[in-house]
PDB file of N, CA and C in Angstrom:
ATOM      1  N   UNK A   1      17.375-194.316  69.491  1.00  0.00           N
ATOM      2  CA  UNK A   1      17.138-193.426  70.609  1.00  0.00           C
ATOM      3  C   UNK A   1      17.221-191.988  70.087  1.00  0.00           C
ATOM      4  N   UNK A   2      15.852-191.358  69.716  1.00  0.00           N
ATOM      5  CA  UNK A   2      15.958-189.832  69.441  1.00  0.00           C
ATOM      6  C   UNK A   2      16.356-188.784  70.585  1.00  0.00           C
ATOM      7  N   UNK A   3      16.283-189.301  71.627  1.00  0.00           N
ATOM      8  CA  UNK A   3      16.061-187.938  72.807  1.00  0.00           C
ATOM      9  C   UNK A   3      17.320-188.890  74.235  1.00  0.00           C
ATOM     10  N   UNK A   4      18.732-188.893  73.721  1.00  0.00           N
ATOM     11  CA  UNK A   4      19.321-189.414  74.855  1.00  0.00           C
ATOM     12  C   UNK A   4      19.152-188.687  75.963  1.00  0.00           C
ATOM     13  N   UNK A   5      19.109-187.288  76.234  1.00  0.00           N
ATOM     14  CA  UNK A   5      19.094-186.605  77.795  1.00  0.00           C
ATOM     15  C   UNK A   5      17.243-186.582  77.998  1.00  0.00           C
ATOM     16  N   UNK A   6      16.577-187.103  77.646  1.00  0.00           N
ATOM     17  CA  UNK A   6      15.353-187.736  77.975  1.00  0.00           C
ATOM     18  C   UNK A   6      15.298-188.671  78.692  1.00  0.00           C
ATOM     19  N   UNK A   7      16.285-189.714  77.721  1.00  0.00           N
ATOM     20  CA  UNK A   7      15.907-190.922  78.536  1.00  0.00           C
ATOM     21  C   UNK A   7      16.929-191.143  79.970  1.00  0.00           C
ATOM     22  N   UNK A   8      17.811-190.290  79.429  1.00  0.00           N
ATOM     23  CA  UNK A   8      18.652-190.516  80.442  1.00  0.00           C
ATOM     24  C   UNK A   8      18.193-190.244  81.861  1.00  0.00           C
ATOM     25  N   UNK A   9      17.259-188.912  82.006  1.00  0.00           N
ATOM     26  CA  UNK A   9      16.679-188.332  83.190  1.00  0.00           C
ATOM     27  C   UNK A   9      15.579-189.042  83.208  1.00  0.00           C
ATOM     28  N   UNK A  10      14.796-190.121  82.963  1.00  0.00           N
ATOM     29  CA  UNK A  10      14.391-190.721  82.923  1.00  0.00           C
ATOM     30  C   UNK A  10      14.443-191.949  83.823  1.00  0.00           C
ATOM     31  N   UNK A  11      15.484-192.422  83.534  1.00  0.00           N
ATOM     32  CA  UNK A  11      16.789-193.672  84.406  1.00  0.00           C
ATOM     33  C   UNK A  11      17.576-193.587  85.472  1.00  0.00           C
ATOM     34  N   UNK A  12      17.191-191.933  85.929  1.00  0.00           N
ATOM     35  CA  UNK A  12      18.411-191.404  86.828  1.00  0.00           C
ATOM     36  C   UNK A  12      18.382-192.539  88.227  1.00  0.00           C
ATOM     37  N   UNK A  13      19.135-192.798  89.149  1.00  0.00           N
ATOM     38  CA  UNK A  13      18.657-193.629  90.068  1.00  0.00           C
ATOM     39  C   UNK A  13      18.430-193.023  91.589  1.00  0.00           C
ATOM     40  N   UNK A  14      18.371-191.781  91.809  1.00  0.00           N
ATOM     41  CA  UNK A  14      18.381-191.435  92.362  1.00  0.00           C
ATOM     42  C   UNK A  14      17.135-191.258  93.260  1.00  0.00           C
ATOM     43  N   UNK A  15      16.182-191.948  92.794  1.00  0.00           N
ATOM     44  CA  UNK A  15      14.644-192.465  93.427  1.00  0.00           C
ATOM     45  C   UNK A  15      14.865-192.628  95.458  1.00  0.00           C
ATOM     46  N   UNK A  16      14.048-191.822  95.635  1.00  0.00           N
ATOM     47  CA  UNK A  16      13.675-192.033  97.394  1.00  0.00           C
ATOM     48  C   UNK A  16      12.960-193.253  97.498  1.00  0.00           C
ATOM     49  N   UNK A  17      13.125-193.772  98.752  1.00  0.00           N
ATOM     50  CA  UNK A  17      12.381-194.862  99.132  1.00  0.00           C
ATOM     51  C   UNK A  17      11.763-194.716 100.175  1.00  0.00           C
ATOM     52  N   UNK A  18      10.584-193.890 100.251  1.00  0.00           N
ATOM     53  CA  UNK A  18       9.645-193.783 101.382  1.00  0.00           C
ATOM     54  C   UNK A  18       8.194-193.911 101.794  1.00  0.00           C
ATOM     55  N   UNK A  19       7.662-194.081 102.562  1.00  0.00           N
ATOM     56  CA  UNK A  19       6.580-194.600 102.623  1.00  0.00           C
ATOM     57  C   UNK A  19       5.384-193.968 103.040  1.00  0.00           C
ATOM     58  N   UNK A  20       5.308-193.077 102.169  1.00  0.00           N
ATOM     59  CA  UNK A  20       4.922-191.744 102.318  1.00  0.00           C
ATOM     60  C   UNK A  20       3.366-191.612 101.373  1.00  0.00           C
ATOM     61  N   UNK A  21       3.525-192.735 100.334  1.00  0.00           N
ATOM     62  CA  UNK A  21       2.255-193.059  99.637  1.00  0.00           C
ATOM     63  C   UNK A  21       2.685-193.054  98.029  1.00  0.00           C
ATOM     64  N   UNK A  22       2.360-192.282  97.074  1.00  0.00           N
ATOM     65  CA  UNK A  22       2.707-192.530  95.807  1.00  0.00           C
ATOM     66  C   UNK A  22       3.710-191.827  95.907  1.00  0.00           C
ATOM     67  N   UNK A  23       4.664-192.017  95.120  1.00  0.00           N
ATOM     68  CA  UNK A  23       6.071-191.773  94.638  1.00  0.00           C
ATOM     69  C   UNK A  23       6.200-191.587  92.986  1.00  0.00           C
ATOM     70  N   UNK A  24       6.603-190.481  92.515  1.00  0.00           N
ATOM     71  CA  UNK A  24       6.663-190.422  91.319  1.00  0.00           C
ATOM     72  C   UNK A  24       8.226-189.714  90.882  1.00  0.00           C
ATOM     73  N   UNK A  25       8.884-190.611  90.061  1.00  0.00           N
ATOM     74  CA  UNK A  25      10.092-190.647  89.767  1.00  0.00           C
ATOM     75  C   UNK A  25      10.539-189.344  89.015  1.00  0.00           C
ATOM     76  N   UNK A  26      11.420-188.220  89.418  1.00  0.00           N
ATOM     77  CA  UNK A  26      11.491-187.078  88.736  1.00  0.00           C
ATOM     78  C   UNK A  26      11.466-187.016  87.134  1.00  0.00           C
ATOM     79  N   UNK A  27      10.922-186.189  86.681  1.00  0.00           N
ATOM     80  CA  UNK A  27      11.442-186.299  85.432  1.00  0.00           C
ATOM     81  C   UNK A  27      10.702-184.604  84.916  1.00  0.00           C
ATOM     82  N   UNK A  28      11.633-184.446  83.555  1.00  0.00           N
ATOM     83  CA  UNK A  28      10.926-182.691  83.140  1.00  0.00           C
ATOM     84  C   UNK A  28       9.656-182.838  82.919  1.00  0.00           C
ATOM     85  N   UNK A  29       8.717-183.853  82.410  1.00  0.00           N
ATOM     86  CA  UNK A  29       7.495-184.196  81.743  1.00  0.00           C
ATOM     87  C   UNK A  29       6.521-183.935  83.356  1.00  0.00           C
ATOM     88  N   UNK A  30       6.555-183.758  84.652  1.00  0.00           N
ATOM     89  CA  UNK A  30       5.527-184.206  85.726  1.00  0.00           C
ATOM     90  C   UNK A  30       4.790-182.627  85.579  1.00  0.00           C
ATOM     91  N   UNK A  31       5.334-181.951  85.487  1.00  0.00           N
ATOM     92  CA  UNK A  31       4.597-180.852  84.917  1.00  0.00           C
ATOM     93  C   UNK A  31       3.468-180.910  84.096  1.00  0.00           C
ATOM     94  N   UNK A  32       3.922-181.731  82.818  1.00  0.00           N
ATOM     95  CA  UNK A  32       2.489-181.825  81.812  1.00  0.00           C
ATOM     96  C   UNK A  32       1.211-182.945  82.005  1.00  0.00           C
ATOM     97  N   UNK A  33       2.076-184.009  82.814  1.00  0.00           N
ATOM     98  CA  UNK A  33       1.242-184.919  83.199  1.00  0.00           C
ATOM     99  C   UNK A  33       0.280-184.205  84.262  1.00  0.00           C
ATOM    100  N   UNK A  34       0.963-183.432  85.009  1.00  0.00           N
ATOM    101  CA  UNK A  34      -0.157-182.878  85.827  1.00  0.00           C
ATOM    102  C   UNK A  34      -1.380-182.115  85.324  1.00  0.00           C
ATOM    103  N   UNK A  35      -0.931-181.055  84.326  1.00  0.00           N
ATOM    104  CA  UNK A  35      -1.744-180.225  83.855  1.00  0.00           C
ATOM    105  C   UNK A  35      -2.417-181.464  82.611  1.00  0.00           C
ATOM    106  N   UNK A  36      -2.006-182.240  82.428  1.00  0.00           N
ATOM    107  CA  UNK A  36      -2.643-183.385  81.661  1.00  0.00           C
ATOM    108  C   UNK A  36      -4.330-183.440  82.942  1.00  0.00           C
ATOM    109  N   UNK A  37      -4.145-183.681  83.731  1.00  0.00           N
ATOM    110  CA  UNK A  37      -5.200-184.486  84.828  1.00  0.00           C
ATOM    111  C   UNK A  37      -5.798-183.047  85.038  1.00  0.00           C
ATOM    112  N   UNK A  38      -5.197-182.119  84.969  1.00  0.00           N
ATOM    113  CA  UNK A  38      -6.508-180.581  85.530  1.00  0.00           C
ATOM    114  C   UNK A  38      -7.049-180.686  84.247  1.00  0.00           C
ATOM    115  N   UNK A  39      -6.316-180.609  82.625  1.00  0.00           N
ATOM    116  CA  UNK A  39      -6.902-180.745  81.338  1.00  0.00           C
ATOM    117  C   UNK A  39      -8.338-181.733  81.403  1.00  0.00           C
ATOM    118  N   UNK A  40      -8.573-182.745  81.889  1.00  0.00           N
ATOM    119  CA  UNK A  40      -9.078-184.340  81.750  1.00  0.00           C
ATOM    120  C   UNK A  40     -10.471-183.600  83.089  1.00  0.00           C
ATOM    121  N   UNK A  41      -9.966-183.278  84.162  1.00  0.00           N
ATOM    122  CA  UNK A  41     -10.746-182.920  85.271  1.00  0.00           C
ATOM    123  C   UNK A  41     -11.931-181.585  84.792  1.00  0.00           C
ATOM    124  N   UNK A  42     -11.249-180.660  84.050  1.00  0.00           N
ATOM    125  CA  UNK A  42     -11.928-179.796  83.807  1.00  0.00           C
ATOM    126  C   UNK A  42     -13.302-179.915  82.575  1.00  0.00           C
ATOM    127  N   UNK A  43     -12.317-180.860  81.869  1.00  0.00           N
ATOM    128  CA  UNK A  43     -12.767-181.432  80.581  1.00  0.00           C
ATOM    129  C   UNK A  43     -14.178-182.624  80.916  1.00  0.00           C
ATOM    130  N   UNK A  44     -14.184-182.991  82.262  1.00  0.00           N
ATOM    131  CA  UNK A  44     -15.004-183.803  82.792  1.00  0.00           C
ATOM    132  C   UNK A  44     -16.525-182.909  83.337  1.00  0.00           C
ATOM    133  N   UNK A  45     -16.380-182.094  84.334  1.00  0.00           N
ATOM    134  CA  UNK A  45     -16.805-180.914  84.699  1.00  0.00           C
ATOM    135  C   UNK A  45     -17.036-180.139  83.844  1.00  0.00           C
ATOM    136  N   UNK A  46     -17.006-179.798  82.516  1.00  0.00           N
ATOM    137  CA  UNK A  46     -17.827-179.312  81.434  1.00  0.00           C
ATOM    138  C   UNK A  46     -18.287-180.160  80.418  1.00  0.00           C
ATOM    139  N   UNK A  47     -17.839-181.627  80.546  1.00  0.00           N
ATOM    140  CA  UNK A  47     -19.304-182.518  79.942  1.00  0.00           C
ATOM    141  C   UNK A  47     -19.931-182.247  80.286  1.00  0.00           C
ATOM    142  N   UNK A  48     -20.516-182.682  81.910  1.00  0.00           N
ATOM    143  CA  UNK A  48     -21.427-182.371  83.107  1.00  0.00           C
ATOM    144  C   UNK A  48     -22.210-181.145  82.873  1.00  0.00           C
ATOM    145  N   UNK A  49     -21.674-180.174  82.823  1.00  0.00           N
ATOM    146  CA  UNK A  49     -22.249-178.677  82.492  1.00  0.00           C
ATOM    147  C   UNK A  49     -22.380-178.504  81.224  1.00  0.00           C
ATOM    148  N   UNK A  50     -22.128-178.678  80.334  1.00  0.00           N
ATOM    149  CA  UNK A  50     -22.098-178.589  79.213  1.00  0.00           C
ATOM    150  C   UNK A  50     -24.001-178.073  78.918  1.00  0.00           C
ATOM    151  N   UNK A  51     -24.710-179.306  78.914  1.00  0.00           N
ATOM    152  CA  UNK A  51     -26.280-179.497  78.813  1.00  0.00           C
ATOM    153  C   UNK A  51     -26.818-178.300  79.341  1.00  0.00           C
ATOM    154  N   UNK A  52     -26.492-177.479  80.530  1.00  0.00           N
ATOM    155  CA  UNK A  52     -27.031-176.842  81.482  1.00  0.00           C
ATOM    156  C   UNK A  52     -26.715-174.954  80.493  1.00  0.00           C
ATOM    157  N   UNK A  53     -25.293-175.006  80.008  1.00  0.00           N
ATOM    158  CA  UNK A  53     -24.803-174.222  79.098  1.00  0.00           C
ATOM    159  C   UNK A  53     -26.000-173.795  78.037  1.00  0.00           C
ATOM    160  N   UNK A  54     -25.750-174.665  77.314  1.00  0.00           N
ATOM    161  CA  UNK A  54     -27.071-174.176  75.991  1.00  0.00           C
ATOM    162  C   UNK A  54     -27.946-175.966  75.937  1.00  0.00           C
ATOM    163  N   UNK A  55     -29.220-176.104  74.871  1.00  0.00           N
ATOM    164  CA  UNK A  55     -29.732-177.138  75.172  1.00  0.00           C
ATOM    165  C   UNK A  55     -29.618-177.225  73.771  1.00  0.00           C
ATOM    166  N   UNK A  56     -29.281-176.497  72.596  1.00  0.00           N
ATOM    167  CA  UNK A  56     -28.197-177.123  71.226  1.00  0.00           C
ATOM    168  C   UNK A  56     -27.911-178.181  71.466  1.00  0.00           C
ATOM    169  N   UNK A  57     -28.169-179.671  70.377  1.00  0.00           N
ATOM    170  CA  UNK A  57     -26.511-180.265  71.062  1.00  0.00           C
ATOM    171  C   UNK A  57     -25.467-179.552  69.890  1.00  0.00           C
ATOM    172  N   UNK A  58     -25.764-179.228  68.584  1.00  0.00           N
ATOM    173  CA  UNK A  58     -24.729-178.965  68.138  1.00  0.00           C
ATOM    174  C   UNK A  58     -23.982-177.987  68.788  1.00  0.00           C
ATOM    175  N   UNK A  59     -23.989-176.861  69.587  1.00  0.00           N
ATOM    176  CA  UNK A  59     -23.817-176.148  70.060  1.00  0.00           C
ATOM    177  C   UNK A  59     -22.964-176.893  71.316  1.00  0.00           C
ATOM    178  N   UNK A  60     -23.161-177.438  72.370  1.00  0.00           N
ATOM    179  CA  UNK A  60     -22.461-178.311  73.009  1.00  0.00           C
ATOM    180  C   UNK A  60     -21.330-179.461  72.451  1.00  0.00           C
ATOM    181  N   UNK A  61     -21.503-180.065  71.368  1.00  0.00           N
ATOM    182  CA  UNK A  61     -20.282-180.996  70.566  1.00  0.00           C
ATOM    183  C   UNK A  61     -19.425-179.573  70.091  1.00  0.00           C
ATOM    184  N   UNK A  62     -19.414-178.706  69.615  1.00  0.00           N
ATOM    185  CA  UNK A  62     -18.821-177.565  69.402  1.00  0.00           C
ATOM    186  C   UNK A  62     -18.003-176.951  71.073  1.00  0.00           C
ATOM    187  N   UNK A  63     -18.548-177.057  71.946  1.00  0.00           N
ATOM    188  CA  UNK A  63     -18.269-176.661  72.842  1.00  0.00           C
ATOM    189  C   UNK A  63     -16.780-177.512  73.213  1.00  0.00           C
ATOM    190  N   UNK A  64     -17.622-178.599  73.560  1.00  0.00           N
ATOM    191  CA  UNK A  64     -16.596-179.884  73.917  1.00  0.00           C
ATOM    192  C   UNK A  64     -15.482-180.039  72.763  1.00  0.00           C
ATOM    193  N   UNK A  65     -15.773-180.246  71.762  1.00  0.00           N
ATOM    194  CA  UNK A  65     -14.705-180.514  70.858  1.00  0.00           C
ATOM    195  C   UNK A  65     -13.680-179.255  70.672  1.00  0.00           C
ATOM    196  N   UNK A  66     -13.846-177.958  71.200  1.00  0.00           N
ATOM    197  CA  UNK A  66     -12.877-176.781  71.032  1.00  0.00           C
ATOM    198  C   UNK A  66     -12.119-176.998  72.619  1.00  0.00           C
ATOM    199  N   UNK A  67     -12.759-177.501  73.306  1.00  0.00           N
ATOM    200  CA  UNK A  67     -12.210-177.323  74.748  1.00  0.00           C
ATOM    201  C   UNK A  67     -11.215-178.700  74.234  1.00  0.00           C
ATOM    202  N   UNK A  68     -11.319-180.165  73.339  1.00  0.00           N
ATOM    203  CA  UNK A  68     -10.583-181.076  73.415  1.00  0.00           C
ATOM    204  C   UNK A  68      -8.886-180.762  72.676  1.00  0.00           C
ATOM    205  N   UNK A  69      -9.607-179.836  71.540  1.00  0.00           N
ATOM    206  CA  UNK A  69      -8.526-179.685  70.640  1.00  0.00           C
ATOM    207  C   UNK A  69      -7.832-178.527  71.072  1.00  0.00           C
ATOM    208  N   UNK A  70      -8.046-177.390  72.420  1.00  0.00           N
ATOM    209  CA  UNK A  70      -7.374-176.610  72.964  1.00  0.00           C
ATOM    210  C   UNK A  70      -6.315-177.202  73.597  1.00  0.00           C
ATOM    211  N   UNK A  71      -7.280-177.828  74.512  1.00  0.00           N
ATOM    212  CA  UNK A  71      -6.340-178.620  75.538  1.00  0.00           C
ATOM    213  C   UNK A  71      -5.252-179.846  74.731  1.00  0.00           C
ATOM    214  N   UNK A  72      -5.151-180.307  73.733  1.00  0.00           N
ATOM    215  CA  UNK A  72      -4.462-181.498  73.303  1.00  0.00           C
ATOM    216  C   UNK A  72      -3.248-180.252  72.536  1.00  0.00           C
ATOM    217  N   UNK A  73      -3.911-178.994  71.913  1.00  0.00           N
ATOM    218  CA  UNK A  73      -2.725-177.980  71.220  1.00  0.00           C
ATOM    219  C   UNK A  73      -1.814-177.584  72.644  1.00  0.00           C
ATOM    220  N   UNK A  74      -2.526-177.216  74.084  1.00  0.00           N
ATOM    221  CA  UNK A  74      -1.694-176.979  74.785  1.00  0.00           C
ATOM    222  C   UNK A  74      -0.705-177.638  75.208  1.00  0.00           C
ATOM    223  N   UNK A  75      -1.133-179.272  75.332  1.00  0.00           N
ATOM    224  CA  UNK A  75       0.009-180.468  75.861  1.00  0.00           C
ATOM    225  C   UNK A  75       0.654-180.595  74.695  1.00  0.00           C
ATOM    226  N   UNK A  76       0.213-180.280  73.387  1.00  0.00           N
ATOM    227  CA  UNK A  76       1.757-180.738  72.260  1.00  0.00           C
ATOM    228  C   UNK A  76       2.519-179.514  72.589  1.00  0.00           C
ATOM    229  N   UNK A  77       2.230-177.736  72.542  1.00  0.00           N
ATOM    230  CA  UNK A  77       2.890-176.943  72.428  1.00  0.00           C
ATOM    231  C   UNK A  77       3.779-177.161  73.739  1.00  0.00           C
ATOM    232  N   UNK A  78       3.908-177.648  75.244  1.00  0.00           N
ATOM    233  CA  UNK A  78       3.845-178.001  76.568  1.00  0.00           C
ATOM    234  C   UNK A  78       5.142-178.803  76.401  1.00  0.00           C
ATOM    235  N   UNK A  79       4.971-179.822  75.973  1.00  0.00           N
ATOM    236  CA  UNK A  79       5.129-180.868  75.533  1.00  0.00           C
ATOM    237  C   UNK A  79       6.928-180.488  74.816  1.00  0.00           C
ATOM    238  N   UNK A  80       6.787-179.681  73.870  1.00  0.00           N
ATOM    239  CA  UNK A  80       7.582-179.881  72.482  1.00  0.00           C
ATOM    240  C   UNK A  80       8.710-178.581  73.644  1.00  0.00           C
ATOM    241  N   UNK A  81       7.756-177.547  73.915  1.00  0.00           N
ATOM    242  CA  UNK A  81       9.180-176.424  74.710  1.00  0.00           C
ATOM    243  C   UNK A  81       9.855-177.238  75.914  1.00  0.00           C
ATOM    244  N   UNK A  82       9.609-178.468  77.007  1.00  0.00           N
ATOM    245  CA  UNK A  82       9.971-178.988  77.647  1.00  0.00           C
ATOM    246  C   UNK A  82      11.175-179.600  77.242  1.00  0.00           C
ATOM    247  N   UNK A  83      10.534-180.680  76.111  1.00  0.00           N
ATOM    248  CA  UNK A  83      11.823-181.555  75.242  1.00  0.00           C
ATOM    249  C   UNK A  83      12.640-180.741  74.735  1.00  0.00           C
ATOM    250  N   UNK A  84      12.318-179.501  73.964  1.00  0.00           N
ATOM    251  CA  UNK A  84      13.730-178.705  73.267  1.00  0.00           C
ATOM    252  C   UNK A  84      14.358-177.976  74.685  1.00  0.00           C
ATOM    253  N   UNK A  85      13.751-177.644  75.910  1.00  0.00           N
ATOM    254  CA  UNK A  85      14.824-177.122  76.745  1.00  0.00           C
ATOM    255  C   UNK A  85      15.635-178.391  77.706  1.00  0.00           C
ATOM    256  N   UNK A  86      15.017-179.623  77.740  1.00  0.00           N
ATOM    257  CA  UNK A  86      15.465-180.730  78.266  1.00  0.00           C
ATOM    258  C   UNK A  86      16.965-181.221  76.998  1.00  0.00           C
ATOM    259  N   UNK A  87      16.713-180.565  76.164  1.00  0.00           N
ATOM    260  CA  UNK A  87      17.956-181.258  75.031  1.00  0.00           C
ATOM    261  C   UNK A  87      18.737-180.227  75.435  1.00  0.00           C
ATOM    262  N   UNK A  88      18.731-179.096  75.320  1.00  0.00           N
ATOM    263  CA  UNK A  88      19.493-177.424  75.435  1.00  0.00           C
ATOM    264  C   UNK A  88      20.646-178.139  76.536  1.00  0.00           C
ATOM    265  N   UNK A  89      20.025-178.828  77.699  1.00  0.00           N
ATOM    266  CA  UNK A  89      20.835-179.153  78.637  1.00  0.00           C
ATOM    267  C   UNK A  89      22.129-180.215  78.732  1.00  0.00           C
TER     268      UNK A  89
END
């Protein structure tokens, strides 16, 4: 176990039980998962546009592939300050 106050907040039991529709169990990470799905949404919405952008394709795989490796540097950098302030605690 590298990250005990990870997992620990992880396990907490303090889960609501309501019926309210999806339920998602607290944790420091719902932050990145979210901006994970605007990352994925946006990233979808400029495939789509992409073509309309320039009619290159190299120019478009360039496009897409800087928008993939932005977005994947933002969720590790995201990612890594969460876990070191989730340990701090």
């Amino acid at each position: 176990m590298r990250y005990p106050a990870v997992y620990e907040s992880m396990k907490s039991p303090d889960k609501k039980k309501d019926n309210r529709g999806l339920y998602v169990a607290p944790s420091p990470f719902n932050a990145v998962k979210l901006e994970l799905a605007v990352i994925m949404i946006v990233g979808l919405l400029l495939w789509i546009a992409v073509d309309s952008i320039t009619i290159n394709a190299a120019a478009q795989i360039v496009i897409l592939m800087s928008f993939g490796v932005l977005g994947a540097f933002w969720l590790v950098i995201r990612t890594r300050y969460l876990l070191q302030r989730t340990l701090k605690k």
